[in-house]
C-alpha atoms as a PDB file:
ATOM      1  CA  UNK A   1      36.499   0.365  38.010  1.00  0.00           C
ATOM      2  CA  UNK A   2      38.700  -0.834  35.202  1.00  0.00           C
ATOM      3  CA  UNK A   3      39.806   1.061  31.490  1.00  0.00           C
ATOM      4  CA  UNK A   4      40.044  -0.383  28.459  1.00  0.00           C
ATOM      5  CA  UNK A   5      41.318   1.638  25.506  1.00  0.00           C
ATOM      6  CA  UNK A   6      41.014   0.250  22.308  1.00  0.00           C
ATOM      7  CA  UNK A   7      42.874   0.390  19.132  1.00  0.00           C
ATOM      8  CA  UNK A   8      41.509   3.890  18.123  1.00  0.00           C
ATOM      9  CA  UNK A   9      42.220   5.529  21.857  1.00  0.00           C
ATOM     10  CA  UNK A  10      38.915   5.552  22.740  1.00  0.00           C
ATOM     11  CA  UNK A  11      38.274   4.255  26.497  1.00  0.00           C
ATOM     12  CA  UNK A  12      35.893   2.200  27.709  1.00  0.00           C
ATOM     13  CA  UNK A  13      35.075   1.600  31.441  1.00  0.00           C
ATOM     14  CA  UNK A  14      33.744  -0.861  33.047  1.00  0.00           C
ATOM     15  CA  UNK A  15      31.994  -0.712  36.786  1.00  0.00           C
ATOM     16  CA  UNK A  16      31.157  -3.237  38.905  1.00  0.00           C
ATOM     17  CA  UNK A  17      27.194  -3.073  39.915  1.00  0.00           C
ATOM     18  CA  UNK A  18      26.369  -4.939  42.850  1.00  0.00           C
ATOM     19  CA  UNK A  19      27.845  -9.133  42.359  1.00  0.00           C
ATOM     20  CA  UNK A  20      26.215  -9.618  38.911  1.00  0.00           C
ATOM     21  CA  UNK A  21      26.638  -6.751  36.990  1.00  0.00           C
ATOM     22  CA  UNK A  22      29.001  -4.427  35.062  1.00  0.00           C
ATOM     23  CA  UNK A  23      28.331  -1.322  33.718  1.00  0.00           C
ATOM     24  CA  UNK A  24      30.065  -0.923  30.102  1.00  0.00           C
ATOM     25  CA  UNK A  25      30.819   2.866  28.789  1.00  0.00           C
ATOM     26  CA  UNK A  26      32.231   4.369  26.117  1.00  0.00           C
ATOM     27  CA  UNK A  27      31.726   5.372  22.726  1.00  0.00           C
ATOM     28  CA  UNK A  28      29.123   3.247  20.684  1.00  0.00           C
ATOM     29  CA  UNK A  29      28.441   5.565  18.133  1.00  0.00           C
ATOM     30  CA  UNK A  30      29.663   2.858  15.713  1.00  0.00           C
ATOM     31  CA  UNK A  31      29.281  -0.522  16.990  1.00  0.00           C
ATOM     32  CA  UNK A  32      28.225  -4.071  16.014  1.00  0.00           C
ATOM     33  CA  UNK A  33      26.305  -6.856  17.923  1.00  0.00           C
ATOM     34  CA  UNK A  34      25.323 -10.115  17.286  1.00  0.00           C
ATOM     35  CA  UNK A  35      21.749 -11.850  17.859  1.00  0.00           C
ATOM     36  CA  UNK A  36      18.731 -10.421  18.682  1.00  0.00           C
ATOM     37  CA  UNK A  37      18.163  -6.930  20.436  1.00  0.00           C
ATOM     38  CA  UNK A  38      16.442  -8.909  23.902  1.00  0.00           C
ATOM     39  CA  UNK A  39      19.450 -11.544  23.547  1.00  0.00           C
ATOM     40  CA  UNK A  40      22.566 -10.140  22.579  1.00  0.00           C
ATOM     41  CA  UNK A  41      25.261 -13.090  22.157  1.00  0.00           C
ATOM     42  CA  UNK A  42      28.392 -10.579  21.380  1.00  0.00           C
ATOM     43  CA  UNK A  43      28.784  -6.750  21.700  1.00  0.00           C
ATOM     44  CA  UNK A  44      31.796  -5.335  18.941  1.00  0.00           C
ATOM     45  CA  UNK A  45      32.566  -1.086  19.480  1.00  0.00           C
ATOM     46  CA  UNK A  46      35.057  -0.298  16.050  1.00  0.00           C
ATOM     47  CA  UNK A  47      38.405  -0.722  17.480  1.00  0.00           C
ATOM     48  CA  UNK A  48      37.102  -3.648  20.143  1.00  0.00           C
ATOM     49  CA  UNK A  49      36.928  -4.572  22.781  1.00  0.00           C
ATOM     50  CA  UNK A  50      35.079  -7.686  21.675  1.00  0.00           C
ATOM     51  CA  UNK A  51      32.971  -9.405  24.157  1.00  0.00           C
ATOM     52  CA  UNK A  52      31.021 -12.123  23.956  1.00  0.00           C
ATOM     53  CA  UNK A  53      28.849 -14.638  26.149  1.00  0.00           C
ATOM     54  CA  UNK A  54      30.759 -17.092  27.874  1.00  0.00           C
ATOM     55  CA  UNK A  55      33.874 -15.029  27.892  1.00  0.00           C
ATOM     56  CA  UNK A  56      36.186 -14.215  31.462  1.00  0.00           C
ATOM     57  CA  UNK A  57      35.774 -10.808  31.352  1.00  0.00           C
ATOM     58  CA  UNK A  58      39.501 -10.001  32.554  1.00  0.00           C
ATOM     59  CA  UNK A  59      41.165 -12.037  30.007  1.00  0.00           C
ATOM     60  CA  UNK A  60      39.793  -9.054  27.615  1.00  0.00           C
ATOM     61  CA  UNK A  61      40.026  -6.082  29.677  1.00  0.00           C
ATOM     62  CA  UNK A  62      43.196  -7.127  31.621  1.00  0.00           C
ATOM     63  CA  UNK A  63      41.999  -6.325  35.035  1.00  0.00           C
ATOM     64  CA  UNK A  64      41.999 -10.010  37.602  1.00  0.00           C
ATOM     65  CA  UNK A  65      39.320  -7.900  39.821  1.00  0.00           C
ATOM     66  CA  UNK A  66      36.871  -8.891  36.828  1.00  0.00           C
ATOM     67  CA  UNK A  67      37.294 -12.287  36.898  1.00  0.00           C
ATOM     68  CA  UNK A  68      33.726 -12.872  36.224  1.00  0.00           C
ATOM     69  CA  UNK A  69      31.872 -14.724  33.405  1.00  0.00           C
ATOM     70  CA  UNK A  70      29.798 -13.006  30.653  1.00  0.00           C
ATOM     71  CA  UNK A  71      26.175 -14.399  30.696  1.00  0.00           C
ATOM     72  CA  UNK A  72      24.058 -12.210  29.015  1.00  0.00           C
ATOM     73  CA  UNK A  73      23.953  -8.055  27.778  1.00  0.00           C
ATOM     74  CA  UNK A  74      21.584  -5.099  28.493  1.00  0.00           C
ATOM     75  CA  UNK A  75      21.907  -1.870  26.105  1.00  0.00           C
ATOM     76  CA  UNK A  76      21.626   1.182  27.603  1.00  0.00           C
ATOM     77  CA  UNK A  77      21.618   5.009  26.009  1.00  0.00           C
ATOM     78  CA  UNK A  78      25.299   5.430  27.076  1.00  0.00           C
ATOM     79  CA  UNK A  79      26.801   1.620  26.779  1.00  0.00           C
ATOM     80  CA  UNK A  80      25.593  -1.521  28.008  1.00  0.00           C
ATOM     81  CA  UNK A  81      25.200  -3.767  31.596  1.00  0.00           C
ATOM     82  CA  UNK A  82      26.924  -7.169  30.925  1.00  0.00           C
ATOM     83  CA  UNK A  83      25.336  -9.610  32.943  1.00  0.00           C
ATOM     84  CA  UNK A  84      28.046 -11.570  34.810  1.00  0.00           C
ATOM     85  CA  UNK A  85      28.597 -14.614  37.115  1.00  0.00           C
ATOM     86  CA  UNK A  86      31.648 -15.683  39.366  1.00  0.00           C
ATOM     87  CA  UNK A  87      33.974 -17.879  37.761  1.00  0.00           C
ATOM     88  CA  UNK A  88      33.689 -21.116  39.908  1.00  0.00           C
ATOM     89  CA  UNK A  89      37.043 -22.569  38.781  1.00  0.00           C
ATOM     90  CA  UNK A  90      38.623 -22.997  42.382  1.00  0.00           C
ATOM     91  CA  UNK A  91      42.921 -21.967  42.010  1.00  0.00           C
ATOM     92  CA  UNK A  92      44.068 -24.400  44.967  1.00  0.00           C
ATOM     93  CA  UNK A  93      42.696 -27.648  42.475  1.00  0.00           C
ATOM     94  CA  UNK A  94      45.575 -29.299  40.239  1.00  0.00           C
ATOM     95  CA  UNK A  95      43.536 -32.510  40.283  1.00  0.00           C
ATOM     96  CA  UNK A  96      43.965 -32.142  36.707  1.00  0.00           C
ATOM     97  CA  UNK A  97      47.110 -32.939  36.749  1.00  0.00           C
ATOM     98  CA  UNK A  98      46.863 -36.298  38.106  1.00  0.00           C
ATOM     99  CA  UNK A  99      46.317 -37.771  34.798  1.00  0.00           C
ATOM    100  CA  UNK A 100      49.439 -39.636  34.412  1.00  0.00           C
ATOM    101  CA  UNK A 101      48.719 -42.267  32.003  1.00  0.00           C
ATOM    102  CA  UNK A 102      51.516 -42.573  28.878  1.00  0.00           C
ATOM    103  CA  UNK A 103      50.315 -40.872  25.270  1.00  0.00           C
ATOM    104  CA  UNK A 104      52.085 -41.982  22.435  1.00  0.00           C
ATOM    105  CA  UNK A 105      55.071 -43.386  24.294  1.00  0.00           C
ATOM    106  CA  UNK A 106      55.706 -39.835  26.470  1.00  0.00           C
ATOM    107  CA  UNK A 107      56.433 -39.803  29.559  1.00  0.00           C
END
């Protein structure tokens, strides 16, 4: 389980659910989402966090054990599932760094 407290205090936690799903609570009382209520594209509590589809979920809640993708959202009475899969990047390949070819004259 990881907490995320926003700009207001107010904490938000998230709980894994199994591989492919996170539980989101917290206080939604006054909240904003984007799209349409059977396809959410972004979730936005007053005071954030701010999550949207597409996002790694740990670069917003600062915790590398969700190091998951956002693919979709579920609303709930108390908060929302986010609908997640693994990131596939794999950390042992630099093979982006073999481009060596000369921009602009730099080396």
């Amino acid at each position: 389980m990881a907490k995320h407290t926003n700009i207001h205090g107010e904490v938000y936690t998230f709980t894994k659910q199994g591989i492919d799903k996170v539980l989101m609570e917290g206080n939604f009382e006054s909240h904003r989402f984007g799209g349409e209520p059977d396809d959410i594209e972004y979730i936005n509590p007053s005071g954030g966090p701010f999550i949207k589809k597409g996002q790694m979920l740990s670069h917003i809640i600062h915790d590398t054990d969700f190091n998951v993708i956002v693919e979709s959202f579920e609303s709930l009475d108390n908060g929302y599932i986010i609908n997640i899969r693994e990131n596939e990047v794999d950390p042992d390949d630099f093979s982006h760094l073999e481009d060596r070819e000369i921009i602009g004259g730099i080396i």
